[in-house]
Protein backbone atom coordinates (compact mmCIF):
# COMPACT_ATOMS: atom_id res chain seq x y z
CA UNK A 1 15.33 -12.81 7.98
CA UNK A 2 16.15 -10.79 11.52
CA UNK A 3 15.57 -11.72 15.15
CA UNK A 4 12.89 -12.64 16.64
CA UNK A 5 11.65 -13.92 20.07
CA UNK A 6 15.26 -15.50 20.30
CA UNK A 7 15.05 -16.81 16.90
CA UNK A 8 16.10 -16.25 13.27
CA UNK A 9 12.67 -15.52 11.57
CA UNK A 10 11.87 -14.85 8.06
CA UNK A 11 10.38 -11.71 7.21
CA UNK A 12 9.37 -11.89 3.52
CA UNK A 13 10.07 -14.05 0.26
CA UNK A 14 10.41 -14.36 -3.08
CA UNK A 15 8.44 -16.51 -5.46
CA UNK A 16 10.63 -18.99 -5.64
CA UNK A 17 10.36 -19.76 -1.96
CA UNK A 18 7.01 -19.46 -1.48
CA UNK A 19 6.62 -22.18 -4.27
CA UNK A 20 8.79 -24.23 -2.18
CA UNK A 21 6.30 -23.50 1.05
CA UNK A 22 8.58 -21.26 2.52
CA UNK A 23 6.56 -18.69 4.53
CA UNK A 24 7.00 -15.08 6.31
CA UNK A 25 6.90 -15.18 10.00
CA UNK A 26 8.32 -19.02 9.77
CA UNK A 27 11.95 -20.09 11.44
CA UNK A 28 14.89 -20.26 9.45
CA UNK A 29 15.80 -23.51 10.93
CA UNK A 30 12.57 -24.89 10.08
CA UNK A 31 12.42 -23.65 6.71
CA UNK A 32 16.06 -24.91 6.02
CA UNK A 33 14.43 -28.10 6.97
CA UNK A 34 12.08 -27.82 4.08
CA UNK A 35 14.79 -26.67 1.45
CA UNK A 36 18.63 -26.89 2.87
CA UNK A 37 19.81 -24.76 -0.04
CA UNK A 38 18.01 -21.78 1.35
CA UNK A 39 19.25 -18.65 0.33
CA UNK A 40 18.84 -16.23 3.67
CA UNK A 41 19.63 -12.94 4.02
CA UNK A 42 19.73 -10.65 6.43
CA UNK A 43 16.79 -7.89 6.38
CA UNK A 44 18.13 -3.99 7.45
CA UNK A 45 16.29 -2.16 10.05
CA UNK A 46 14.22 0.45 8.47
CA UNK A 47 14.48 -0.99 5.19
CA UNK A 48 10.66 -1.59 4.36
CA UNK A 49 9.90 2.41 5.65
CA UNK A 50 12.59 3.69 3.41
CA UNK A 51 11.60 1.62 0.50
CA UNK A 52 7.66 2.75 0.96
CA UNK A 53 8.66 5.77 1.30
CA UNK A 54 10.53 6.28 -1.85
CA UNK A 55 7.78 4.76 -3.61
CA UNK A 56 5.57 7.34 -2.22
CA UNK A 57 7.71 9.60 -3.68
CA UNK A 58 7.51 8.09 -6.96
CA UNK A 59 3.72 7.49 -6.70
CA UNK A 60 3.54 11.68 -6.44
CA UNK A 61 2.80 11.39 -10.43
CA UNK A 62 -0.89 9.69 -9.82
CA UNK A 63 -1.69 11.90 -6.88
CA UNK A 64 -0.60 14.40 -4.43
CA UNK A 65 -2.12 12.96 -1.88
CA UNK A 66 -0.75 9.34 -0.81
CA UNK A 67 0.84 7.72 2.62
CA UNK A 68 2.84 5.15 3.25
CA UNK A 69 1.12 2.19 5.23
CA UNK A 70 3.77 -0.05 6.86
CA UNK A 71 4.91 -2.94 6.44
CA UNK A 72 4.03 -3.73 2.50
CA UNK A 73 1.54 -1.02 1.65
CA UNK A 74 0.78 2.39 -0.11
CA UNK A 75 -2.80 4.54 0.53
CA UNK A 76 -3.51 6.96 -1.84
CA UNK A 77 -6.07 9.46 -2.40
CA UNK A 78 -6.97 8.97 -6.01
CA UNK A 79 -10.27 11.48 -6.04
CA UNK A 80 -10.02 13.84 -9.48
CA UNK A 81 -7.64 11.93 -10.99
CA UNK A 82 -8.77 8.69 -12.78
CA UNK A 83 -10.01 10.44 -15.54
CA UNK A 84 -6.51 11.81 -16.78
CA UNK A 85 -5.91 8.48 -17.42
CA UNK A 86 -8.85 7.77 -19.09
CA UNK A 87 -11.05 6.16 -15.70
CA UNK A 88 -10.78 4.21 -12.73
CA UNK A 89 -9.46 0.85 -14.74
CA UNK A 90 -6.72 2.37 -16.81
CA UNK A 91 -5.28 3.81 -13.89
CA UNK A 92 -5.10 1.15 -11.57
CA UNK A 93 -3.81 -0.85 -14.72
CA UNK A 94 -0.81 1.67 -15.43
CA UNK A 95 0.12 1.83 -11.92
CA UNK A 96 0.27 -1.35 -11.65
CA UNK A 97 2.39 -2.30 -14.60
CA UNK A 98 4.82 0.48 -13.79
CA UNK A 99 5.61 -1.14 -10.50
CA UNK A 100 6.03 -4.64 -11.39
CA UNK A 101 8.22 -3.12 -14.49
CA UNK A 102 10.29 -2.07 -10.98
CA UNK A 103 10.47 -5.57 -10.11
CA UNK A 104 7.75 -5.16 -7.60
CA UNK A 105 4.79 -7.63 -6.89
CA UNK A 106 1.58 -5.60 -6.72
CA UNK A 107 -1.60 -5.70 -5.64
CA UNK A 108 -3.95 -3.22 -5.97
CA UNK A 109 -7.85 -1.80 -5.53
CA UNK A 110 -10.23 1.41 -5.70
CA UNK A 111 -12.66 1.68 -3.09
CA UNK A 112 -14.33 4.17 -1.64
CA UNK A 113 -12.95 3.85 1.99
CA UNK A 114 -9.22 3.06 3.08
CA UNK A 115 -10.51 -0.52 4.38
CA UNK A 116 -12.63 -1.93 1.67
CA UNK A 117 -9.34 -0.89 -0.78
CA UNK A 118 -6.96 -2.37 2.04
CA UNK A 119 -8.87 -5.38 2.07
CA UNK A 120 -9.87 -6.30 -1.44
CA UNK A 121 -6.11 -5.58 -2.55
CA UNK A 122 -4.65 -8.16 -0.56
CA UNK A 123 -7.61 -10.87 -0.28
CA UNK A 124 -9.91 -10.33 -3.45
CA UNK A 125 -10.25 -12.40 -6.35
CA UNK A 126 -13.31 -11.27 -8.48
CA UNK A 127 -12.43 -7.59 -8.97
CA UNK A 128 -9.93 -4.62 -7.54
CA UNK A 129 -12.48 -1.86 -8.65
CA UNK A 130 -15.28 -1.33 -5.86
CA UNK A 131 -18.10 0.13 -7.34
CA UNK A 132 -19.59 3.19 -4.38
CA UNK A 133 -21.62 2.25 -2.00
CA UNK A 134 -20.81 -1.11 -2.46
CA UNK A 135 -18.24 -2.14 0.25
CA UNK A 136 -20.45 -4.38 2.35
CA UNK A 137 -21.16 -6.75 -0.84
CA UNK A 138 -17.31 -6.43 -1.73
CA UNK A 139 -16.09 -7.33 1.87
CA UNK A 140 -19.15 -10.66 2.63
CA UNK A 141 -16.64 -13.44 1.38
CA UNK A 142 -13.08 -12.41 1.82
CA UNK A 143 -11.85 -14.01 5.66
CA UNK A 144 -12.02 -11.77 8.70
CA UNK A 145 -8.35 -10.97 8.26
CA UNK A 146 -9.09 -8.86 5.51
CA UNK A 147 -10.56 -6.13 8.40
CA UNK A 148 -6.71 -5.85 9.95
CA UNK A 149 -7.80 -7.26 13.03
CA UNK A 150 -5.24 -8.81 15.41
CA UNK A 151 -4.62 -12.47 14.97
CA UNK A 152 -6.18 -13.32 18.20
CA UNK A 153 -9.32 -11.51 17.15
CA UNK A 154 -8.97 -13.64 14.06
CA UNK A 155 -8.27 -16.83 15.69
CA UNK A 156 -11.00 -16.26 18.06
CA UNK A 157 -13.57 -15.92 15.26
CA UNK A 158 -12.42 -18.80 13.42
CA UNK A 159 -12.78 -20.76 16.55
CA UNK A 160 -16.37 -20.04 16.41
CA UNK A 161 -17.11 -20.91 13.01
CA UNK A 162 -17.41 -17.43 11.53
CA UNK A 163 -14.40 -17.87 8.28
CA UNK A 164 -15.83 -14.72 6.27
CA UNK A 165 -16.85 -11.07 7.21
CA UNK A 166 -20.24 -11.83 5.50
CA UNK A 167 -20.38 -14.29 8.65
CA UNK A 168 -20.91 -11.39 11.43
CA UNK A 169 -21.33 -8.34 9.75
CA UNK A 170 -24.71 -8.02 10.25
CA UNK A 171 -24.49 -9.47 14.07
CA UNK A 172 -25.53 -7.44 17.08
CA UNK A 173 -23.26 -4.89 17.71
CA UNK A 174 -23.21 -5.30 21.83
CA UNK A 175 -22.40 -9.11 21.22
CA UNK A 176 -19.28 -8.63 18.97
CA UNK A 177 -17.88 -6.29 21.32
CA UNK A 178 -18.33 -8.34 24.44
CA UNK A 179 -16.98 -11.30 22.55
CA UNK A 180 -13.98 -9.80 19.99
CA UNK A 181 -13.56 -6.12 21.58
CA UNK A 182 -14.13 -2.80 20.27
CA UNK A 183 -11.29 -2.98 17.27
CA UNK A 184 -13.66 -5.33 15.51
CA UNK A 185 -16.88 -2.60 15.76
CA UNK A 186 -14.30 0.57 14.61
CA UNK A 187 -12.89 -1.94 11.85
CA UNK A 188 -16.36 -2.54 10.08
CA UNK A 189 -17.07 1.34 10.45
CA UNK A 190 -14.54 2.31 8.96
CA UNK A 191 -14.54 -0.22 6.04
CA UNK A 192 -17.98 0.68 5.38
CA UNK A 193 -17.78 4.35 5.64
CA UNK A 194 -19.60 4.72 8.93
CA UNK A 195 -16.50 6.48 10.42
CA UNK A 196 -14.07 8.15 8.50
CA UNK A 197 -10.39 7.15 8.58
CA UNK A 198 -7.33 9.65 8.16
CA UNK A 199 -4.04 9.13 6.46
CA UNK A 200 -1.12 10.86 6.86
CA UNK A 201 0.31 11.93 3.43
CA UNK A 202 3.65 12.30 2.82
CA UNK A 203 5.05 15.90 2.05
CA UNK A 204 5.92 16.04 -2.01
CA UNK A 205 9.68 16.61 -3.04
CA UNK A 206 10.21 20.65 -3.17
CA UNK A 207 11.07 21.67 -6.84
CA UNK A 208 14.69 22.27 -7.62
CA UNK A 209 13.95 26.31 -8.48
CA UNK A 210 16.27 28.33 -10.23
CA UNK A 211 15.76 31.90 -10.86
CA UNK A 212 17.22 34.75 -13.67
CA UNK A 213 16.16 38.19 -13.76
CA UNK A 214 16.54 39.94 -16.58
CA UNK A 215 16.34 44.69 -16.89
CA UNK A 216 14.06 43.77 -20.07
CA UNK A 217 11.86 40.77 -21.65
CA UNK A 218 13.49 38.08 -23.29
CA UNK A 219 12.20 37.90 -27.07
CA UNK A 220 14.66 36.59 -29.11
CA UNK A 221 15.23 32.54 -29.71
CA UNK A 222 19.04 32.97 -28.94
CA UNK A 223 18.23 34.80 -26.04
CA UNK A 224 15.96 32.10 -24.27
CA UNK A 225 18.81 29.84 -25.29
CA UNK A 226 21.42 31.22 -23.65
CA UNK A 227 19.04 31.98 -19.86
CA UNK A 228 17.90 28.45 -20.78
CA UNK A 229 21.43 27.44 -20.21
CA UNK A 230 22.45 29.39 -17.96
CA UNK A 231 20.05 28.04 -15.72
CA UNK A 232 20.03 24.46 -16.23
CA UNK A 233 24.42 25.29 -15.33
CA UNK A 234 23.16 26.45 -12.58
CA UNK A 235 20.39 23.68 -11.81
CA UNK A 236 22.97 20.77 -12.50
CA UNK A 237 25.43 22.67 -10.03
CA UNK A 238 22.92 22.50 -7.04
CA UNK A 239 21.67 18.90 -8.08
């Protein structure tokens, strides 16, 4: 939990609470209410970009190209390299299992735009792999939250009736603006692919280098042994 509009608020939870009907976003007070034997603590500023971050870092092994998206998420740019893993499902599949092994609860989809992925990893329950050109179909019955829109936006269009993206995706384009604002009209674009959307990857760990010249080639056995060692002395020194 941290402060909040004057208030203790909860910013995430385990399992355990969230079985319990304890929610993010909800007052401590209130959710004390619900379960007095709450166990609260006390969430560090800059905790969430330093823990994305490092898992960025560690993500580096299924692409060089991957950002951190704040608060709970990870983007990465998979293209040329499913198949080392042997496709698209394998992949997803061993990154997945390598970050729960971490203790992490995971959620995660292929797609061919940042959005569809964004939004079928957090709000679909069929499949996580997108097949191309197939975002529209993928996107029809998951809510309009699903399109990042701000929860007045969200609100708004629940108001009216409209509880899936299938619901006013294929409305006139004047008439959602005037009614929900432009965010909603740059949303769809770029979760279909009508307008492409950038990410910001994170620059990969330099390589711990070390370097030993040698007047003449190394061809002996006991020769590479001993620069071997000398070099990993002098790697373990610097690390």
């Amino acid at each position: 939990a941290a402060p909040g509009r004057g208030r203790m608020l909860i910013r995430a939870v385990n399992a355990l609470a969230g079985a319990d009907g304890i929610r993010a976003g909800m007052v401590v007070a209130d959710a004390r209410a619900i379960y007095p034997s709450l166990q609260v603590l006390d969430a560090k500023e800059g905790m969430e970009e330093e823990l994305l971050n490092s898992l960025a870092e560690y993500c580096l092994r299924y692409t060089p190209d991957i950002a951190p998206n704040p608060p709970d998420g990870l983007i990465l740019n998979i293209k040329g390299c499913p198949h080392l893993w042997g496709g698209e499902q394998a992949y997803l599949k061993d990154l997945v299992l390598k970050l729960r092994g971490m203790g992490y609860d995971v959620r995660a989809a292929i797609a061919d735009t940042i959005g569809a992925a964004w939004a079928v990893a957090r709000y679909g329950t069929i499949t996580p792999l997108v097949q191309p050109g197939e975002q529209k179909q993928a996107l029809s019955m998951l809510p309009p939250a699903a399109l990042r829109l701000e929860q007045p936006v969200t609100e708004r269009l629940h108001k009216l009736g409209l509880y899936t993206i299938g619901s006013f995706l294929d409305m006139p384009r004047p008439a959602l603006r005037q009614r929900f604002g432009p965010e909603i009209l740059t949303r769809i674009d770029q979760a279909l692919g009508r307008v492409t959307e950038w990410m910001q990857p994170i620059r990969p760990v330099p390589p711990c280098l070390e370097r030993l010249p040698c007047l003449e080639p190394v061809r002996t056995a006991k020769g590479i042994e001993r620069a071997i060692g000398q070099l990993l002395k002098e790697l373990c020194l610097r690390l």
